[in-house]
Protein backbone atom coordinates (compact mmCIF):
# COMPACT_ATOMS: atom_id res chain seq x y z
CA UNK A 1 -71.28 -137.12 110.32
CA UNK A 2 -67.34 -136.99 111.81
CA UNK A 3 -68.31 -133.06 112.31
CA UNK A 4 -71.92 -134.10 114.34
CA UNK A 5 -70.37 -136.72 116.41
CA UNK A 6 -67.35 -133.96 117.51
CA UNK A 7 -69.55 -131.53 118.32
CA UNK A 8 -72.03 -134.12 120.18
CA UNK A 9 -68.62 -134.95 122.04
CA UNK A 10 -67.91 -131.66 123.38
CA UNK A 11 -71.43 -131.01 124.33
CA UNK A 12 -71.51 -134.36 126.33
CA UNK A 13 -67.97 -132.89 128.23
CA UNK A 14 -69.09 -129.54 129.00
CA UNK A 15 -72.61 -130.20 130.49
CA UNK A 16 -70.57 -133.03 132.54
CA UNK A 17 -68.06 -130.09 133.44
CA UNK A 18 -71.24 -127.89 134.66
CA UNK A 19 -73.36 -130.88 135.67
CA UNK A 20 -70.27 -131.21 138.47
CA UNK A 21 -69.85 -127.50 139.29
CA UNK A 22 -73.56 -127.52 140.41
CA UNK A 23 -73.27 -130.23 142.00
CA UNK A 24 -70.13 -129.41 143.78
CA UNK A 25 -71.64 -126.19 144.59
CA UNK A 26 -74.67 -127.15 146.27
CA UNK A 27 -73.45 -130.19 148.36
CA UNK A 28 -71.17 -127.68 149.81
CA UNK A 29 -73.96 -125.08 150.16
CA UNK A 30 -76.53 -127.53 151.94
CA UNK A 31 -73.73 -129.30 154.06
CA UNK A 32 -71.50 -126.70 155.15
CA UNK A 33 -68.59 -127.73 156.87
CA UNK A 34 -67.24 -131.10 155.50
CA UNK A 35 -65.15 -131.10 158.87
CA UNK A 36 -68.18 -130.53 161.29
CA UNK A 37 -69.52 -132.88 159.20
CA UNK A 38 -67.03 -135.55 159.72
CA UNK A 39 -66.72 -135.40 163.48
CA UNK A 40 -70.57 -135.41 163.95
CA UNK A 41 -72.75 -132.83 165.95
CA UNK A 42 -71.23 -134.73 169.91
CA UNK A 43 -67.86 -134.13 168.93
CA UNK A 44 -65.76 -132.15 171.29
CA UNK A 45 -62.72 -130.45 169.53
CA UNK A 46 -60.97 -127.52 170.20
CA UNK A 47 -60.67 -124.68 167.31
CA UNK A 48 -57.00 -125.26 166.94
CA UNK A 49 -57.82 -128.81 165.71
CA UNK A 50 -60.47 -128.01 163.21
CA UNK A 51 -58.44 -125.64 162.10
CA UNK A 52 -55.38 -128.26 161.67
CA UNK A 53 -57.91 -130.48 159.61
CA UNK A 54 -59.28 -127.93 157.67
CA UNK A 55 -55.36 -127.35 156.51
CA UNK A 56 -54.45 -131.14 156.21
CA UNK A 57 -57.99 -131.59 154.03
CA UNK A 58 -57.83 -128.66 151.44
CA UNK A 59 -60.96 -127.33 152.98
CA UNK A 60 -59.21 -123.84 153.84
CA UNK A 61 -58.33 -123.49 149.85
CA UNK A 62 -60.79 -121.04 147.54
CA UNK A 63 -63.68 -123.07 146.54
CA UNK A 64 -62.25 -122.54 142.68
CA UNK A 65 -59.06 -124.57 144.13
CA UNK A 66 -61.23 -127.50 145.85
CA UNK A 67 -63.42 -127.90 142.91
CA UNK A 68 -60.17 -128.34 140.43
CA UNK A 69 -59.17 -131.12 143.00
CA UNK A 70 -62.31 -133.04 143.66
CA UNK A 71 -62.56 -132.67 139.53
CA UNK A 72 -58.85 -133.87 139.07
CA UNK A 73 -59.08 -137.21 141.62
CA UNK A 74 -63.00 -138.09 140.23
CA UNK A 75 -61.65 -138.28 136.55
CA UNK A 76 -59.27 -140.85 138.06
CA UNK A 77 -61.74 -142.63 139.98
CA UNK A 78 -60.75 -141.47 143.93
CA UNK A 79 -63.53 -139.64 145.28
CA UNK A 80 -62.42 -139.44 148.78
CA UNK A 81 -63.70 -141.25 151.84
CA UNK A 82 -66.80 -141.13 153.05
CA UNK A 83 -68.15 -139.03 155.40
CA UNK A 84 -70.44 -141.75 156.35
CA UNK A 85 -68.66 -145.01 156.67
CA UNK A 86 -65.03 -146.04 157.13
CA UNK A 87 -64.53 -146.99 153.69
CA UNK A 88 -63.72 -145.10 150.43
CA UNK A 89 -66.49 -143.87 148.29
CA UNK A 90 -65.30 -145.58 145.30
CA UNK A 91 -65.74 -148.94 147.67
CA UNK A 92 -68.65 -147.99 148.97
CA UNK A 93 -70.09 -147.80 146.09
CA UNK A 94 -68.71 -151.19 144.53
CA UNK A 95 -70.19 -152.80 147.28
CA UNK A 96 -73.48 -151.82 146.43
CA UNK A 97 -73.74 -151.73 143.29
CA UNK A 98 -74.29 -155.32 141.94
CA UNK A 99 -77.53 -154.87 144.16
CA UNK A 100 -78.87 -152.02 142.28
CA UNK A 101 -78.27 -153.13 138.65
CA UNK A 102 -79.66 -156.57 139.61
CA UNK A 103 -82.66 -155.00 140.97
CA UNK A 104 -82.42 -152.39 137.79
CA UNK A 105 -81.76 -154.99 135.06
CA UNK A 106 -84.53 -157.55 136.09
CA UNK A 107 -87.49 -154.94 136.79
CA UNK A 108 -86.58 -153.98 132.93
CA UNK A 109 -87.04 -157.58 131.50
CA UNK A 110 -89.95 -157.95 133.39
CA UNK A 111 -91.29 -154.85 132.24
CA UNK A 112 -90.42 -155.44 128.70
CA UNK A 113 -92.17 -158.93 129.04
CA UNK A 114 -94.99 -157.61 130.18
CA UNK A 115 -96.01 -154.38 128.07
CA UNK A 116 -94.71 -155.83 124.86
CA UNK A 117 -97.64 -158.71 124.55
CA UNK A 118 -99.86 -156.27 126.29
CA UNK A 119 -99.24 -153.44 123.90
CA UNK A 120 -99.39 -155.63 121.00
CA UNK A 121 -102.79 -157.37 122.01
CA UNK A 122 -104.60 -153.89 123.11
CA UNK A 123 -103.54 -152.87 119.45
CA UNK A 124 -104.91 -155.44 117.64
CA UNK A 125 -108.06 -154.95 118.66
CA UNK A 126 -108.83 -150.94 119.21
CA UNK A 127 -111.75 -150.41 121.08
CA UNK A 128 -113.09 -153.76 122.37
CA UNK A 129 -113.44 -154.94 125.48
CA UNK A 130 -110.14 -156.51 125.61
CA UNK A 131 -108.23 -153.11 125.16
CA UNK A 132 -109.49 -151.08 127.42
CA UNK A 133 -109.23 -153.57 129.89
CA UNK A 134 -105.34 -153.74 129.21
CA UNK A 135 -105.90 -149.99 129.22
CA UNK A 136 -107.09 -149.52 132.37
CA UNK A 137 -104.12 -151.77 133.74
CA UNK A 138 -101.49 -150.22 132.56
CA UNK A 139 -102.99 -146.73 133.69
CA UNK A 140 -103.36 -148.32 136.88
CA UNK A 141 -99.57 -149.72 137.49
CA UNK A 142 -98.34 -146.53 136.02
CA UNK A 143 -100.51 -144.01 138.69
CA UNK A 144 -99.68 -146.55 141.36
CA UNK A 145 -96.99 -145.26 143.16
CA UNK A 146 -94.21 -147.83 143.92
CA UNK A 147 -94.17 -147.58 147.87
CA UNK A 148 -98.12 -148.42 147.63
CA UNK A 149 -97.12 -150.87 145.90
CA UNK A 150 -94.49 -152.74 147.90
CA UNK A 151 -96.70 -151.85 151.00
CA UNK A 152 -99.50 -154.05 148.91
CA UNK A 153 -97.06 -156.78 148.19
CA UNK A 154 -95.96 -157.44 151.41
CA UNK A 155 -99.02 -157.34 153.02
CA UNK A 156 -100.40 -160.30 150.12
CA UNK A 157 -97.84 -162.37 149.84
CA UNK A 158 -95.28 -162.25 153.09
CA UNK A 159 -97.98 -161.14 155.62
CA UNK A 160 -101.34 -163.41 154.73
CA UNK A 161 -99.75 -166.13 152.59
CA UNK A 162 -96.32 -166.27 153.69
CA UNK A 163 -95.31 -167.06 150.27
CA UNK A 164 -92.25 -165.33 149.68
CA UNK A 165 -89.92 -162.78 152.53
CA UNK A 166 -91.31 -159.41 153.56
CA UNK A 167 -87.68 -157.88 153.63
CA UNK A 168 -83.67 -158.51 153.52
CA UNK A 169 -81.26 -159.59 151.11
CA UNK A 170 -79.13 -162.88 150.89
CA UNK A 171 -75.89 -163.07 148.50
CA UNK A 172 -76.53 -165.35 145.70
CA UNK A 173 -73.54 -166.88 146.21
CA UNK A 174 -74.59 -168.01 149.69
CA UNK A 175 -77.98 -169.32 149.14
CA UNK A 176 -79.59 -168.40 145.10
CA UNK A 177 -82.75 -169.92 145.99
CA UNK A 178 -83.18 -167.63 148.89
CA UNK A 179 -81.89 -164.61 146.96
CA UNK A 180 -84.31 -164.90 144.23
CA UNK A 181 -87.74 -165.53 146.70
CA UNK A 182 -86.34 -162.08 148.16
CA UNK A 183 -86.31 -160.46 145.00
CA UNK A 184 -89.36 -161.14 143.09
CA UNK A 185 -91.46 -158.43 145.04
CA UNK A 186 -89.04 -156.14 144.55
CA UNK A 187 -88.63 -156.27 141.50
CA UNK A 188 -92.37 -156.19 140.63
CA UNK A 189 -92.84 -153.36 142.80
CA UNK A 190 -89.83 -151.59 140.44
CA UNK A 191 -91.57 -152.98 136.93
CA UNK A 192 -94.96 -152.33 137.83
CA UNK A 193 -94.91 -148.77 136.32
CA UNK A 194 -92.32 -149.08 133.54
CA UNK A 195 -94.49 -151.55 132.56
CA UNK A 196 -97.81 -149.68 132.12
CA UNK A 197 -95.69 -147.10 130.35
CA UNK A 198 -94.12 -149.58 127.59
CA UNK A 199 -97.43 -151.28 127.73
CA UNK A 200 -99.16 -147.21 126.32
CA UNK A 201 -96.37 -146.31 124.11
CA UNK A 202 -96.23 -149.84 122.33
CA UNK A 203 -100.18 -150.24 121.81
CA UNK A 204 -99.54 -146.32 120.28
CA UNK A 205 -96.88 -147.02 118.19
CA UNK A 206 -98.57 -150.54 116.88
CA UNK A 207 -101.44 -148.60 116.13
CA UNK A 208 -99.70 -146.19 113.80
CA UNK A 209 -98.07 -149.20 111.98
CA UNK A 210 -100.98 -151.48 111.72
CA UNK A 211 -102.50 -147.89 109.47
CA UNK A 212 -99.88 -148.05 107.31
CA UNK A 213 -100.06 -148.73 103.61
CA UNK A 214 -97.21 -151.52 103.25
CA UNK A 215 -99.06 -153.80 105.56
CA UNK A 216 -102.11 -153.63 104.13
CA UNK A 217 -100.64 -154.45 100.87
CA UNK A 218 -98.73 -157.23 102.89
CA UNK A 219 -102.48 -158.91 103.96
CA UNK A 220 -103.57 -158.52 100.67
CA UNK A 221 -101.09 -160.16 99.45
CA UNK A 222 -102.69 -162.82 101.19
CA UNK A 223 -100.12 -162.80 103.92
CA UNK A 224 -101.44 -164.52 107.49
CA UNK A 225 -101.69 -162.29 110.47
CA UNK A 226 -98.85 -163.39 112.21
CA UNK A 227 -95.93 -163.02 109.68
CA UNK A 228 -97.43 -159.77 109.23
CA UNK A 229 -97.06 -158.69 112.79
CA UNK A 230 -93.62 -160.90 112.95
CA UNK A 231 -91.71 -159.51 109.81
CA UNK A 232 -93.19 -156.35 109.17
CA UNK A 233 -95.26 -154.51 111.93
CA UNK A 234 -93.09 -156.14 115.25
CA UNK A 235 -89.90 -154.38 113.52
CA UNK A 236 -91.34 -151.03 112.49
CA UNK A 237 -93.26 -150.22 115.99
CA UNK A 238 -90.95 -151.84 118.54
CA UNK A 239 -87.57 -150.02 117.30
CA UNK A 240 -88.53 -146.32 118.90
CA UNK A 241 -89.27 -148.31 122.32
CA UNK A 242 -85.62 -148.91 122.64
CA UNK A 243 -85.19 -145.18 122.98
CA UNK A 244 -87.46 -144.94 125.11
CA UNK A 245 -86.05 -148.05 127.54
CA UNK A 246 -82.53 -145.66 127.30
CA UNK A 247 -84.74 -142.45 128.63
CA UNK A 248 -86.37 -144.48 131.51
CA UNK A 249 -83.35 -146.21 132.50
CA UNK A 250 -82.08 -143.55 134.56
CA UNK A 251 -85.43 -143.85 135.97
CA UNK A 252 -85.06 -147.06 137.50
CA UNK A 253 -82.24 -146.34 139.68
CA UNK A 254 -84.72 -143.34 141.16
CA UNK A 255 -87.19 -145.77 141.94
CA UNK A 256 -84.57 -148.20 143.15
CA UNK A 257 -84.51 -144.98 146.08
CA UNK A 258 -88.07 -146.26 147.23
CA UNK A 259 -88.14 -149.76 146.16
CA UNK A 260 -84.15 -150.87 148.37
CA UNK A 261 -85.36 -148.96 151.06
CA UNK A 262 -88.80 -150.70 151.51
CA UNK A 263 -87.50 -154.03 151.17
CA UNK A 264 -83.89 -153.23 152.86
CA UNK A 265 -81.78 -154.11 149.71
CA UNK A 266 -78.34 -153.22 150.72
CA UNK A 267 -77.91 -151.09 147.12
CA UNK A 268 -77.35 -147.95 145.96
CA UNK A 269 -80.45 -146.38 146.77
CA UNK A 270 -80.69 -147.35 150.41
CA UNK A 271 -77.46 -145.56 150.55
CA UNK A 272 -78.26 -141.97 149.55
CA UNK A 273 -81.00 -142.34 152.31
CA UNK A 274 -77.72 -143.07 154.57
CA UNK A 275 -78.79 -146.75 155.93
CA UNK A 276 -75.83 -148.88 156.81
CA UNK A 277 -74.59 -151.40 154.89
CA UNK A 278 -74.90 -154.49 157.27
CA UNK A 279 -71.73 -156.81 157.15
């Protein structure tokens, strides 16, 4: 096991090591100059002082050299400033983070809460009416893409009804009643499809349990339905949907990309599309 976990260790460390290489790589392939780059396409500079900042910035060093550098100062946390905004990416990043694992954190316990009843109720009843209804729903918010979605949402419930904000973001520390309102469509927009996935891979895996031998010795046993499901079946057909809410995770901040820009959540996916973070 101590041998396993080693090697698992240096495996994790080198595709990190060539995870940033690429990376590294192809930012500076698709951007070109970081310094062009930094003074923006109206800037008017003579040669001599691109030249000067090119020197003062490492960007005149082999491309080996630069990538030891950036490699050395990430490991320690200082990525530089950004080319974007005054501050440092490290704090630009802080700042917007909270947002995104908020947003991240309650789509997932919605999503759970949802396609955990759902799954369980589809499964205990293969083939009626009842499951392929719950079917055909979580089919549907799974193929739904999430800027449909939000589109839908606003247009329900901030355009007709005027039942909760169309768009914006208030601090919970300034008013929580406010900040909540503006996040439930977000964050149903973000669970929607998580949720019809869960929903499909825990009506699967209940169905394999529910086939298995121990349980039906379990009812025979004279066992009622519900301790069966509780003690025996919940246990055995739940546990493989935690690796599968690990595998998705990474998955929510990509459709945190779609879901912070539609509703202009100051987090970290409205800020690889480059909008500002208002102050």
């Amino acid at each position: 096991m101590t041998r396993y976990i080693i090697g698992r260790f240096f495996q994790l460390v080198l595709l990190l090591i060539v995870v940033s290489l690429l990376t590294f790589v192809l930012m500076r392939g698709l951007l070109g100059d970081p310094i062009l780059l930094i003074l923006g396409p109206d800037a008017s500079v003579d040669q001599a002082t691109i030249t000067r900042m090119r020197h003062d910035l490492g960007f005149d060093q082999p491309l080996a050299v630069q990538y030891l550098n950036w490699a050395e100062h990430a490991a320690t946390g200082d990525f530089g400033r950004s080319l974007r905004t005054p501050m440092t990416v490290h704090d630009a990043l802080l700042a917007r983070l909270p947002v995104t694992l908020e947003l991240s954190i309650e789509a997932l316990t919605l999503a759970l809460l949802l396609a955990v009843p759902i799954g369980v109720l589809a499964a205990l009843r293969p083939g009626s009416r009842l499951d392929l209804a719950l079917s055909a729903l979580s089919v549907t918010t799974l193929s739904l893409p999430n800027f449909l979605l939000g589109i839908l949402l606003i247009f329900i419930f901030a355009v007709n009804l005027r039942w909760l904000p169309s768009a914006g973001y208030v601090p919970l520390t300034q008013d929580p009643g406010q900040h909540f309102r503006g996040m439930i469509l977000p964050v149903i927009t973000l669970a929607a499809a998580y949720a019809g996935s869960f929903a499909r891979f825990a009506r699967s895996r209940m169905l394999d349990v529910l086939s298995e031998d121990y349980l039906r010795t379990a009812r025979a046993k004279g066992l009622q339905q519900w301790l069966v499901l509780r003690r025996h079946a919940g246990r055995n057909a739940l546990i493989p949907l935690v690796t599968l809410v690990g595998v998705e995770m990474a998955g929510l901040f990509g459709g945190a990309v779609v879901t912070e820009t539609i509703f202009s959540l100051p987090g970290l996916g409205s800020h690889t599309l480059g909008v500002p973070l208002s102050r």
